[in-house]
Protein backbone atom coordinates (compact mmCIF):
# COMPACT_ATOMS: atom_id res chain seq x y z
CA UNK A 1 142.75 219.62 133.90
CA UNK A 2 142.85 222.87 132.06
CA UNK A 3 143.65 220.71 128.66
CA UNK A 4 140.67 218.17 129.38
CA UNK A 5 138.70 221.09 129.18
CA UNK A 6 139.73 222.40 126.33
CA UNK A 7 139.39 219.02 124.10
CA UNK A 8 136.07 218.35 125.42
CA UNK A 9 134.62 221.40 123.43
CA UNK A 10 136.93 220.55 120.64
CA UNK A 11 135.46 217.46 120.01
CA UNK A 12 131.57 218.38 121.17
CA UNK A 13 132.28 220.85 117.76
CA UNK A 14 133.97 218.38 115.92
CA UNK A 15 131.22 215.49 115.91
CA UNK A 16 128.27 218.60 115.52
CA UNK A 17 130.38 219.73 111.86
CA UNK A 18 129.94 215.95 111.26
CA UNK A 19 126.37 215.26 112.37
CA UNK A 20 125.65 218.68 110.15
CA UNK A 21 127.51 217.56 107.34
CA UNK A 22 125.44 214.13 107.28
CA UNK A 23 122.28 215.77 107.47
CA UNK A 24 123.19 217.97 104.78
CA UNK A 25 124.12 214.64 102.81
CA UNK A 26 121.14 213.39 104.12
CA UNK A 27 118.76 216.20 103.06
CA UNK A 28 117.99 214.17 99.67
CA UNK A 29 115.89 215.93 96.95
CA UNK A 30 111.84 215.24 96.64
CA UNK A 31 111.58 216.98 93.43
CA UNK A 32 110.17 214.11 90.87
CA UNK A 33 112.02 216.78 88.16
CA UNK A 34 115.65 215.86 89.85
CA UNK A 35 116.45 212.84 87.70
CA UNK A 36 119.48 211.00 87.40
CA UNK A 37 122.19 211.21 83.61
CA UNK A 38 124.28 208.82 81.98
CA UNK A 39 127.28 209.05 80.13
CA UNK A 40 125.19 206.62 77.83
CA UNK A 41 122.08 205.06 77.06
CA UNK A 42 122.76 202.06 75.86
CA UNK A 43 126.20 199.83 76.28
CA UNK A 44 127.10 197.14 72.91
CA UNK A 45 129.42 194.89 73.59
CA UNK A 46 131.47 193.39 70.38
CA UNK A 47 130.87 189.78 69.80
CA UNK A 48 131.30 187.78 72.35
CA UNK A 49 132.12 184.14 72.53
CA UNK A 50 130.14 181.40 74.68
CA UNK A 51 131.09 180.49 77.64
CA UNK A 52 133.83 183.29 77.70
CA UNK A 53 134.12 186.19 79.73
CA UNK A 54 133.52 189.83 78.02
CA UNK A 55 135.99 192.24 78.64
CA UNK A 56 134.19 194.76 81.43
CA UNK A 57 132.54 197.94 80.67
CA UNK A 58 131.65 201.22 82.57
CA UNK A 59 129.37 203.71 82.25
CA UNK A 60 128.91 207.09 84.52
CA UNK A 61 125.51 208.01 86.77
CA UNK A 62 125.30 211.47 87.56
CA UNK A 63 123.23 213.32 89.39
CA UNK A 64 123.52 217.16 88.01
CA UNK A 65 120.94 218.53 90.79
CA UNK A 66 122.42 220.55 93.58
CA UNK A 67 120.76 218.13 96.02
CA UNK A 68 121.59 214.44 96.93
CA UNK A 69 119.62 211.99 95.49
CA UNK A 70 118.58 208.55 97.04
CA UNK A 71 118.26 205.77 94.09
CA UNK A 72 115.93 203.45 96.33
CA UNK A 73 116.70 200.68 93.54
CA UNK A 74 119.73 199.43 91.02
CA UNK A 75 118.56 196.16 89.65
CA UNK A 76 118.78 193.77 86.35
CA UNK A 77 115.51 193.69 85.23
CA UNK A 78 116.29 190.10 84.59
CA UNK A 79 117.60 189.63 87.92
CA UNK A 80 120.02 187.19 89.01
CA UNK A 81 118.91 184.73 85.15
CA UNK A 82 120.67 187.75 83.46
CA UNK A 83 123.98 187.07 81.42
CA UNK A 84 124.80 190.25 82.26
CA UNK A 85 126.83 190.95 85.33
CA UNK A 86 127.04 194.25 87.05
CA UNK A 87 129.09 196.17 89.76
CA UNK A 88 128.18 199.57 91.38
CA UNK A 89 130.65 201.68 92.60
CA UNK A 90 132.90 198.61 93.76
CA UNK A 91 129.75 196.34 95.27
CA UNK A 92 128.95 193.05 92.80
CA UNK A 93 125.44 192.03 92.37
CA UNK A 94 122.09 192.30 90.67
CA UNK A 95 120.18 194.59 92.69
CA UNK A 96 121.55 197.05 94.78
CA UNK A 97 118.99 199.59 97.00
CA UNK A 98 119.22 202.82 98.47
CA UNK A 99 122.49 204.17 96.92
CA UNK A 100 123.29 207.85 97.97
CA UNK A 101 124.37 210.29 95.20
CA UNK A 102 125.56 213.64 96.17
CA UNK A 103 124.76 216.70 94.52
CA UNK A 104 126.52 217.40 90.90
CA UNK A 105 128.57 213.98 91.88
CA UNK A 106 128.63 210.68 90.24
CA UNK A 107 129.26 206.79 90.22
CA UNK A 108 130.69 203.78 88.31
CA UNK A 109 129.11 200.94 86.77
CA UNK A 110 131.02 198.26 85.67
CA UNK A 111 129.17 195.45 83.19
CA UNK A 112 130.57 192.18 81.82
CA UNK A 113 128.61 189.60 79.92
CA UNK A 114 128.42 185.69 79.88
CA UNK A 115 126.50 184.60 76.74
CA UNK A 116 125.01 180.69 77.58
CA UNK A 117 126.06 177.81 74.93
CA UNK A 118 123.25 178.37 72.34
CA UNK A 119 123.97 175.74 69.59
CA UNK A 120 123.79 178.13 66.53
CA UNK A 121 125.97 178.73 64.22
CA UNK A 122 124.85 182.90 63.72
CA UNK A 123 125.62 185.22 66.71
CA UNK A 124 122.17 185.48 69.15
CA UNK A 125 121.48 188.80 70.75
CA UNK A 126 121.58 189.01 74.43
CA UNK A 127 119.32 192.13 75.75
CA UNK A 128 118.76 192.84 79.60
CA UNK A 129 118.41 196.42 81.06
CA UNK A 130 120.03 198.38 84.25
CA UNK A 131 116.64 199.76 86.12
CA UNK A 132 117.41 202.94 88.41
CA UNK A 133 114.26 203.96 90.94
CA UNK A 134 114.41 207.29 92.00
CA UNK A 135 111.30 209.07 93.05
CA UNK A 136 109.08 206.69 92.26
CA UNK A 137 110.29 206.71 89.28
CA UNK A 138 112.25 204.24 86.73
CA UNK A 139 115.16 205.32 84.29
CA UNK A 140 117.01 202.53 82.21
CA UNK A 141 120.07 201.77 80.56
CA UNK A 142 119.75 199.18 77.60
CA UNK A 143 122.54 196.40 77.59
CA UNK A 144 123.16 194.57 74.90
CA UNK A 145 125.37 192.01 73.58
CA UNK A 146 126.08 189.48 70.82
CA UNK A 147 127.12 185.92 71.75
CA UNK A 148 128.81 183.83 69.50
CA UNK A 149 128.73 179.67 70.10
CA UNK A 150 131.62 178.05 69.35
CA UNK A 151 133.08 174.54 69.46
CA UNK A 152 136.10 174.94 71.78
CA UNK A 153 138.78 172.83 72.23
CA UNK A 154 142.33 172.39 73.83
CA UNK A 155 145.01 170.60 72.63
CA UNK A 156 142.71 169.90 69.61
CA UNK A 157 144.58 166.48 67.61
CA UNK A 158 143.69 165.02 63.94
CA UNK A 159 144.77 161.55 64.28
CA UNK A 160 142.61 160.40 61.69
CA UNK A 161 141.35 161.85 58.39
CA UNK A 162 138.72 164.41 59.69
CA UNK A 163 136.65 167.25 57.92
CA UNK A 164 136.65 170.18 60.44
CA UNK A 165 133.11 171.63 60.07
CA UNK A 166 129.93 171.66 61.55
CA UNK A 167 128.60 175.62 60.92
CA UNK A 168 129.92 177.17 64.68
CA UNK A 169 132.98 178.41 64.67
CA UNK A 170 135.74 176.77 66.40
CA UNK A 171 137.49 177.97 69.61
CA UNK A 172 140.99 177.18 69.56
CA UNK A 173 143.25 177.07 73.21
CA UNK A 174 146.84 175.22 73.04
CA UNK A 175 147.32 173.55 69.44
CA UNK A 176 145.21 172.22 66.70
CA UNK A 177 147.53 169.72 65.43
CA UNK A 178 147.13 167.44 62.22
CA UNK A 179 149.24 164.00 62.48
CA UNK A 180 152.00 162.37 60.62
CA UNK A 181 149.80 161.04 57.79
CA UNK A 182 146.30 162.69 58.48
CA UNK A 183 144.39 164.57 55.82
CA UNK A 184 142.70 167.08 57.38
CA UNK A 185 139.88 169.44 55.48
CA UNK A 186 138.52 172.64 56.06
CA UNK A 187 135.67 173.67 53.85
CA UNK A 188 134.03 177.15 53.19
CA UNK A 189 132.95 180.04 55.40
CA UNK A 190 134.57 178.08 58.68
CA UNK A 191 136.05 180.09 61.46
CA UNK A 192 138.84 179.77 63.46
CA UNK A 193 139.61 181.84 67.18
CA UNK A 194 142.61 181.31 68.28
CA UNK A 195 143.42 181.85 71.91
CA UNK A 196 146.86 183.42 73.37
CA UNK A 197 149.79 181.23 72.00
CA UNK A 198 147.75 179.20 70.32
CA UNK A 199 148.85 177.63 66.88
CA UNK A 200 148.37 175.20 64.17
CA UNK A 201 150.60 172.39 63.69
CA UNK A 202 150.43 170.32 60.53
CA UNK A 203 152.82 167.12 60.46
CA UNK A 204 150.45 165.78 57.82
CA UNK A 205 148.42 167.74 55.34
CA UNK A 206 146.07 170.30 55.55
CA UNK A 207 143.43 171.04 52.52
CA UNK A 208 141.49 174.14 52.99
CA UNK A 209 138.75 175.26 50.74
CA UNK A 210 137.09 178.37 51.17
CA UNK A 211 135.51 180.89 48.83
CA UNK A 212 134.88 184.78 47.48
CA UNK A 213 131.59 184.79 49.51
CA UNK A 214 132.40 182.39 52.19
CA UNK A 215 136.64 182.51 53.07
CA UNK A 216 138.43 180.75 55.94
CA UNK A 217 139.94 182.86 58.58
CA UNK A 218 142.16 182.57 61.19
CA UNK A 219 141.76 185.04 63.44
CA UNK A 220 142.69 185.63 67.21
CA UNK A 221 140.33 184.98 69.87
CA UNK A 222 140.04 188.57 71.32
CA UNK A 223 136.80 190.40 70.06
CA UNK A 224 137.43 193.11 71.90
CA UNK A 225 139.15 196.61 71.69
CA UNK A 226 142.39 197.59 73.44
CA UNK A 227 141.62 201.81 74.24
CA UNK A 228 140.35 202.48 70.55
CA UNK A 229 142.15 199.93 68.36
CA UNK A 230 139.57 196.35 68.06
CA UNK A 231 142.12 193.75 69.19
CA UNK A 232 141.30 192.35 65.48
CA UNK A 233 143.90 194.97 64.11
CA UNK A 234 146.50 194.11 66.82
CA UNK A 235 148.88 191.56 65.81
CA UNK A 236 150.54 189.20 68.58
CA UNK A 237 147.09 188.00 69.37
CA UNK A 238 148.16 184.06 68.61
CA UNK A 239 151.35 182.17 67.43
CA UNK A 240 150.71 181.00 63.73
CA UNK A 241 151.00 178.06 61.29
CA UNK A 242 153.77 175.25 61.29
CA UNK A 243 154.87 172.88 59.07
CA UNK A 244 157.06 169.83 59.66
CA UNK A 245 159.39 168.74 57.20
CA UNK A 246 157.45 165.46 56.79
CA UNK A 247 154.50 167.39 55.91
CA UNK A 248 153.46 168.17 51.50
CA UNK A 249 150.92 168.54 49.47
CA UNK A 250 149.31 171.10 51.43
CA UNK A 251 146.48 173.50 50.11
CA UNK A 252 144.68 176.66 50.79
CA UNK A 253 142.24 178.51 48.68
CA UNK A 254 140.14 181.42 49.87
CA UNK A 255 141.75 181.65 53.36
CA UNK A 256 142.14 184.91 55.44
CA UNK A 257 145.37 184.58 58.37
CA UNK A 258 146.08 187.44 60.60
CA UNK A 259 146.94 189.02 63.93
CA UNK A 260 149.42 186.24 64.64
CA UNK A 261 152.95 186.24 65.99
CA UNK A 262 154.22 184.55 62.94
CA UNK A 263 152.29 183.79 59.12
CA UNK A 264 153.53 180.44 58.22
CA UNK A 265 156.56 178.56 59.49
CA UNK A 266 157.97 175.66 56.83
CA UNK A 267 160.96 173.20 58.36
CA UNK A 268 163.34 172.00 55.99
CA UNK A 269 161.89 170.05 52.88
CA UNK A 270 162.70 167.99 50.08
CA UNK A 271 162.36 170.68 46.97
CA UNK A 272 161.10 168.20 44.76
CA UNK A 273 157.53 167.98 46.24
CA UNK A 274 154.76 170.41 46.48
CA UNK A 275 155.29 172.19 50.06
CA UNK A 276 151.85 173.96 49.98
CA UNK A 277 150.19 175.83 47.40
CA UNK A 278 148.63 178.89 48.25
CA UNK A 279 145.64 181.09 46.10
CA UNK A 280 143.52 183.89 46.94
CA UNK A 281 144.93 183.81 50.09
CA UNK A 282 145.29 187.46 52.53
CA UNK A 283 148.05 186.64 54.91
CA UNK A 284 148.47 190.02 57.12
CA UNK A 285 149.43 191.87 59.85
CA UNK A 286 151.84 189.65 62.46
CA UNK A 287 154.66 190.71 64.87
CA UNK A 288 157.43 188.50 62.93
CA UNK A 289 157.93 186.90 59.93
CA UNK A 290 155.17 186.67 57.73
CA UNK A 291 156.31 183.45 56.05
CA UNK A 292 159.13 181.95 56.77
CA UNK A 293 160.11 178.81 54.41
CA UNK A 294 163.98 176.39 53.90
CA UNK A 295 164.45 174.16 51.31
CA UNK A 296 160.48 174.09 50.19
CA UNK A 297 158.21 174.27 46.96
CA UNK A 298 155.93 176.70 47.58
CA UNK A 299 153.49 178.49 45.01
CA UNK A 300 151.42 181.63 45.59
CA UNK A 301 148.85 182.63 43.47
CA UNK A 302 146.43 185.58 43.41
CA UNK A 303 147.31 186.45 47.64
CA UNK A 304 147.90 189.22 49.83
CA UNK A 305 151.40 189.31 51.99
CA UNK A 306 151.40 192.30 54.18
CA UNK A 307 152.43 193.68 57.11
CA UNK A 308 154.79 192.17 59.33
CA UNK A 309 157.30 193.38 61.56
CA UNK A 310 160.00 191.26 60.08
CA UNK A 311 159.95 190.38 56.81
CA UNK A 312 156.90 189.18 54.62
CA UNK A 313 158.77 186.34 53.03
CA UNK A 314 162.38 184.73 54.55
CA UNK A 315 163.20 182.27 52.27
CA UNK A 316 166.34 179.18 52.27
CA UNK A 317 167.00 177.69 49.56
CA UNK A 318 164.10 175.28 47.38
CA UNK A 319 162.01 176.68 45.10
CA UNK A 320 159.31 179.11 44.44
CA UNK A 321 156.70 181.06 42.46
CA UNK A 322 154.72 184.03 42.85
CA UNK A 323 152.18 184.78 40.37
CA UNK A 324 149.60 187.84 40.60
CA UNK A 325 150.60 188.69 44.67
CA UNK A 326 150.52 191.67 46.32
CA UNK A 327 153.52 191.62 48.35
CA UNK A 328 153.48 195.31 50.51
CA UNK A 329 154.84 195.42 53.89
CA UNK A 330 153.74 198.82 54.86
CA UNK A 331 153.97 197.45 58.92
CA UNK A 332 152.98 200.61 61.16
CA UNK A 333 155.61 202.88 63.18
CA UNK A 334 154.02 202.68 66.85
CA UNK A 335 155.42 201.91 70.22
CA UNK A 336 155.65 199.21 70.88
CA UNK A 337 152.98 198.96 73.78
CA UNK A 338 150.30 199.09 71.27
CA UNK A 339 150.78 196.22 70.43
CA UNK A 340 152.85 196.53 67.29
CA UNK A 341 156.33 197.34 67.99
CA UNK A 342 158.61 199.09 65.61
CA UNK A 343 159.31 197.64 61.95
CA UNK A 344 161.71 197.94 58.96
CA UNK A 345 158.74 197.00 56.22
CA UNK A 346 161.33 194.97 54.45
CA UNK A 347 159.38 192.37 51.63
CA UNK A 348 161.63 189.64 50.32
CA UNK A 349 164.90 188.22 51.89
CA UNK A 350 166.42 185.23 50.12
CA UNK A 351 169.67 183.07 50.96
CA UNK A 352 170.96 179.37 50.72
CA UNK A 353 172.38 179.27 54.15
CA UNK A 354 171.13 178.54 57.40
CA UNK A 355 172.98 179.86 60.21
CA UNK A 356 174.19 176.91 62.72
CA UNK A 357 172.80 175.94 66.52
CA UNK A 358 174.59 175.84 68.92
CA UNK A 359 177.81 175.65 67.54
CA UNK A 360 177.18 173.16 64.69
CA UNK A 361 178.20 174.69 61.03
CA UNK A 362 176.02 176.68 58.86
CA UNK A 363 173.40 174.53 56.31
CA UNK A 364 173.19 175.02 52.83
CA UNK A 365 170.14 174.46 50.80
CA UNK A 366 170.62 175.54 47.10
CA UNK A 367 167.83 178.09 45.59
CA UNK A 368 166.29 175.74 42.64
CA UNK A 369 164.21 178.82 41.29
CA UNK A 370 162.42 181.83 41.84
CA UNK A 371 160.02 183.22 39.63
CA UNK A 372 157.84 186.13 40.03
CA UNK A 373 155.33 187.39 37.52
CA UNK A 374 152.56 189.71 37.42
CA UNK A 375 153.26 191.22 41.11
CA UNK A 376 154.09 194.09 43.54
CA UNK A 377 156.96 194.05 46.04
CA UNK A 378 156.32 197.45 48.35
CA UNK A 379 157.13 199.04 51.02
CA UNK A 380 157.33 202.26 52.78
CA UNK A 381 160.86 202.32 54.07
CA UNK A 382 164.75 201.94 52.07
CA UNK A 383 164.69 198.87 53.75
CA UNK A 384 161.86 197.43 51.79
CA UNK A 385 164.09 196.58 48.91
CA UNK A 386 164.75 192.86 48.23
CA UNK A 387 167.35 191.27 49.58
CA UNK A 388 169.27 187.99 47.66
CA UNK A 389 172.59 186.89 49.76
CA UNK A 390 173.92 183.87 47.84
CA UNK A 391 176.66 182.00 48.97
CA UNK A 392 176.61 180.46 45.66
CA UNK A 393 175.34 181.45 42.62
CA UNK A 394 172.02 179.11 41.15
CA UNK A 395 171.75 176.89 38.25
CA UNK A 396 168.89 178.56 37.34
CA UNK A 397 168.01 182.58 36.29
CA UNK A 398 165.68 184.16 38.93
CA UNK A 399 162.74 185.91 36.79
CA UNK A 400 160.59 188.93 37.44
CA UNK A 401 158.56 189.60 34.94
CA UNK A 402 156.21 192.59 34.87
CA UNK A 403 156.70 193.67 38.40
CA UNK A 404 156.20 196.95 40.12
CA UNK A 405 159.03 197.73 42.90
CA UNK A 406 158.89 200.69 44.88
CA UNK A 407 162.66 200.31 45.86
CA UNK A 408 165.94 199.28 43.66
CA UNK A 409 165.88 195.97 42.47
CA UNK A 410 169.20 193.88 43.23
CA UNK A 411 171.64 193.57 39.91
CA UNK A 412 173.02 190.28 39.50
CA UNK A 413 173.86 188.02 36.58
CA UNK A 414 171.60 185.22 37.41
CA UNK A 415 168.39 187.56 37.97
CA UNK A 416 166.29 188.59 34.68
CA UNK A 417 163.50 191.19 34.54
CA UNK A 418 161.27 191.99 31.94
CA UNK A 419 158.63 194.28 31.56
CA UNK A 420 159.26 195.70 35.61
CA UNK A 421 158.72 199.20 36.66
CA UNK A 422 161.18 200.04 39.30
CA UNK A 423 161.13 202.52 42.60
CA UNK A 424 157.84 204.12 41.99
CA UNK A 425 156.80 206.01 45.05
CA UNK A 426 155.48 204.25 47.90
CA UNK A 427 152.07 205.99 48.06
CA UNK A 428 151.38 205.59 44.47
CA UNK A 429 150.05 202.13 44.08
CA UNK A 430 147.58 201.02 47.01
CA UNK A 431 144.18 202.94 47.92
CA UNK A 432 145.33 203.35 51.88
CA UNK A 433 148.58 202.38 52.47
CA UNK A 434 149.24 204.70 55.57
CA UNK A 435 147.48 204.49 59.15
CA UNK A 436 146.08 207.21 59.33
CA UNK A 437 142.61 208.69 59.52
CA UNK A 438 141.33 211.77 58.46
CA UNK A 439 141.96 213.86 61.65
CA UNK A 440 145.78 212.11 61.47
CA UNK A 441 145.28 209.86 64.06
CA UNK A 442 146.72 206.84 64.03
CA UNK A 443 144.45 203.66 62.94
CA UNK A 444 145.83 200.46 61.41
CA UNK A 445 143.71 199.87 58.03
CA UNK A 446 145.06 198.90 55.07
CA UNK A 447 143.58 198.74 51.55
CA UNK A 448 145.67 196.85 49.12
CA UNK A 449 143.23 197.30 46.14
CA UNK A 450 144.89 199.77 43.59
CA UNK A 451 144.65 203.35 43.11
CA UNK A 452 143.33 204.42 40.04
CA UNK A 453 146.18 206.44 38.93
CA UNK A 454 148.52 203.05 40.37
CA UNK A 455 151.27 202.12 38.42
CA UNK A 456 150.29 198.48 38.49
CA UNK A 457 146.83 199.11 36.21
CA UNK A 458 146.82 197.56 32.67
CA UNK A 459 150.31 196.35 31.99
CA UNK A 460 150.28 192.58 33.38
CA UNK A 461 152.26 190.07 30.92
CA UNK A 462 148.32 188.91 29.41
CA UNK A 463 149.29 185.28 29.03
CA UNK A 464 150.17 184.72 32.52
CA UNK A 465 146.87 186.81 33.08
CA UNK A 466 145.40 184.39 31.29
CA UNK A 467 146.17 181.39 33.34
CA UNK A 468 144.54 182.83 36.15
CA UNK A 469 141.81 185.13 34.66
CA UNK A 470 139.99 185.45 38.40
CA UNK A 471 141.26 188.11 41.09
CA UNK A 472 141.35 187.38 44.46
CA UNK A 473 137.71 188.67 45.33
CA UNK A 474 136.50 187.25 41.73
CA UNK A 475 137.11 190.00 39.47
CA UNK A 476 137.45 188.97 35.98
CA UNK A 477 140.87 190.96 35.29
CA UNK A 478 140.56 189.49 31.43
CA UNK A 479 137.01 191.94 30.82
CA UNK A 480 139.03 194.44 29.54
CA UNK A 481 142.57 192.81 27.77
CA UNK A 482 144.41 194.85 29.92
CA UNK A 483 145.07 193.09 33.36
CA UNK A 484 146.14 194.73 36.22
CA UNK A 485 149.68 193.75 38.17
CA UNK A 486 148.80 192.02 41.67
CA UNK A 487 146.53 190.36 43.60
CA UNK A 488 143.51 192.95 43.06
CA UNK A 489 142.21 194.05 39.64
CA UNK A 490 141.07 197.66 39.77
CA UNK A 491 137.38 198.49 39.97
CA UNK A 492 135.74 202.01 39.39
CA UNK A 493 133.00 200.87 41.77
CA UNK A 494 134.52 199.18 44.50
CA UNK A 495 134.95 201.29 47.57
CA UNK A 496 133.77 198.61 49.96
CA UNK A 497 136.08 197.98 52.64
CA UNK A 498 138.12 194.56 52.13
């Protein structure tokens, strides 16, 4: 009896703290001059595709006052027509009312945005606003977006000659795949997103014609940022190209790949025809091989091959030509969460063997020829340097011919170079060929234009110059006789981002 009595006061005091400590909460400010803050005034998404999902975003309410608040209202101004989408500390909606704030506290909003199919080819900007009533009185948040309309399609198949444009850009999920004896063309300024695992698949051939003003790119499909890196910069984001062995004569001109899992892929060819011909082509930034090529004819003219995790080009057997590339594999040292993984930036490996599957014996594909004039092979690390592992020696010389090499080139018989400059110092040649920014943080951009003190300025074999007197962004490397080595002829003006 004694202990009844005791926990009935116990509790009388227990529910009167609470009861007191409600009213406190409920004691809300009627000073018009206690207003709410924001961690921002306005929230921009990136680009975001039709009919996709954005990535969500948050922003922080606070109330600074010493007293709670009562925000009678939390609305869309366009209500529940908006594209926007918004959730308030954990409740979905478009219009939320009476939402308690206590004093020098705070509260998430999450935002995500829908953009509708517009049919035009430009981004359209989607506006709505976040209304908060407190008082009386309205504060508002500006939201904003940009949404891109695409033409999207899954498991995407050329079975006929097709031209693949239409001014949107296309939306890629599965495969775009061009059949066993399709043509398929891409001309200028046409853009591909490619979803997670998606690739290209060419068993016929593929023409691409872009320009200077208006290139081709393959990009993936995220617009987004992972923490402070834009997912463009990330690479992993899609699979890559592949060719089947049945498949020649392909082209690309003025065509930007990157973020992929893989460059280019090439089965087993016959030598004797054109594989593909690449020029003014940037093919960047993957988490494997950059291109990857047995027993093909391949020639690359005027492009970019940088940054892989593995190397830029693995090559078996066949025959190729490089003329005025920039071949740097300058692949940053992260961990491998980011995205990126961990690298040896090595450039060229070539063999004539094929190791077997399964059990079955190695194949051997002789190298025809390899010629390389007018280019850079760099990298950051010792492992950088080329690497040629013959089983047997070719019929034919290998020739570099006015090269820069930032590591040792490899000595044997069958390999002649003339006019080369050999293991200049890896931070000599390119305008920004480390990630990092100016307060040494970490941030993936590269510049592959040269430096003006570079190396590579004014001693290109002029003939071969000749032949191709255009850089890759249109720079006549001919205006004064002395043409740089690479992809990129030095300008004093340029300091445009690529």
């Amino acid at each position: 009896m004694q202990k009844t009595k005791f926990l009935i006061p116990c509790a009388l005091l227990i529910l009167s703290a609470f009861l007191s400590c409600n009213n406190d909460f409920e004691d809300y400010s009627n000073n018009p001059a206690d207003r709410l803050a924001f961690s921002t005034d306005t929230l921009a998404f990136d680009t975001v595709l039709t009919t996709v999902n954005s990535p969500v975003k948050a922003f922080m309410v606070y109330n600074p006052n010493k007293k709670p608040l009562l925000i009678t209202s939390i609305r869309l101004a366009a209500g529940a027509n908006s594209n926007f989408k918004i959730n308030v500390d954990g409740f979905a909606g478009s219009d939320f009312t009476n939402i308690e704030i206590r004093g020098n506290d705070s509260l998430y909003v999450l935002v995500d945005v829908k953009p509708d199919e517009t049919e035009q080819p430009e981004p359209t900007l989607i506006e709505d606003y976040i209304v908060f009533t407190t008082h009386q009185s309205e504060q508002q948040i500006v939201l904003q977006a940009y949404g891109q309309d695409v033409y999207k399609h899954r498991d995407f198949i050329l079975d006929k000659d097709t031209v693949l444009s239409g001014g949107k850009p296309f939306l890629i999920y599965d495969s775009l795949v061009v059949g066993k004896g399709v043509i398929a063309e891409i001309p200028e300024g046409v853009t591909f997103y490619m979803g997670n695992n998606a690739q290209v698949i060419v068993y016929g051939t593929l023409k691409i014609r872009g320009t200077v003003e208006k290139p081709v790119v393959f990009r993936g499909s995220r617009t987004d940022k992972m923490l402070i890196y834009p997912y463009d910069l990330i690479p992993g984001q899609w699979n890559g190209f592949r060719f089947d062995s049945a498949s020649y004569d392909n082209e690309f001109e003025h065509v930007h790949i990157r973020n992929g899992k893989y460059g280019m892929d090439f089965d087993a060819s016959d030598p004797v025809e054109k594989k593909i011909t690449l020029k003014n082509v940037v093919l960047t930034n993957v988490s494997g091989v950059l291109l990857r090529a047995i027993n093909c004819n391949i020639t690359a003219e005027n492009c970019e091959i940088s940054n892989a995790k593995d190397p830029l080009l693995a090559l078996c057997g066949g025959r190729y030509q490089f003329i005025h590339c920039t071949i740097a594999n300058y692949y940053p040292r992260v961990d491998a969460e980011a995205g990126w993984g961990t690298g040896d930036s090595q450039t060229v490996y070539l063999t004539d063997e094929v190791e077997g599957i399964d059990g079955e014996p190695a194949a051997h594909y002789p190298v025809l020829g390899f010629e390389v004039s007018n280019s850079i092979i760099a990298g950051d690390k010792p492992t950088s340097e080329i690497n040629i592992d013959l089983k047997e020696e070719p019929a034919e010389r290998f020739n570099f011919r006015n090269c820069v090499f930032t590591n040792k080139t490899p000595e044997k018989n069958y390999i002649v170079y003339a006019g080369c400059i050999t293991e200049e110092a890896a931070d000599s040649l390119f305008k920004k060929s480390n990630y990092e920014n100016e307060r040494h943080e970490f941030w993936p951009i590269y510049d592959f234009r040269l430096r003006e003190t570079s190396p590579a300025r004014n001693v290109a074999a002029l003939e071969i110059a000749q032949q191709i007197p255009l850089d890759i962004k249109g720079v006549n490397r001919l205006e004064d006789e002395f043409p740089d080595i690479g992809a990129y002829e030095f300008v004093v003006e340029s300091e445009d981002d690529f």
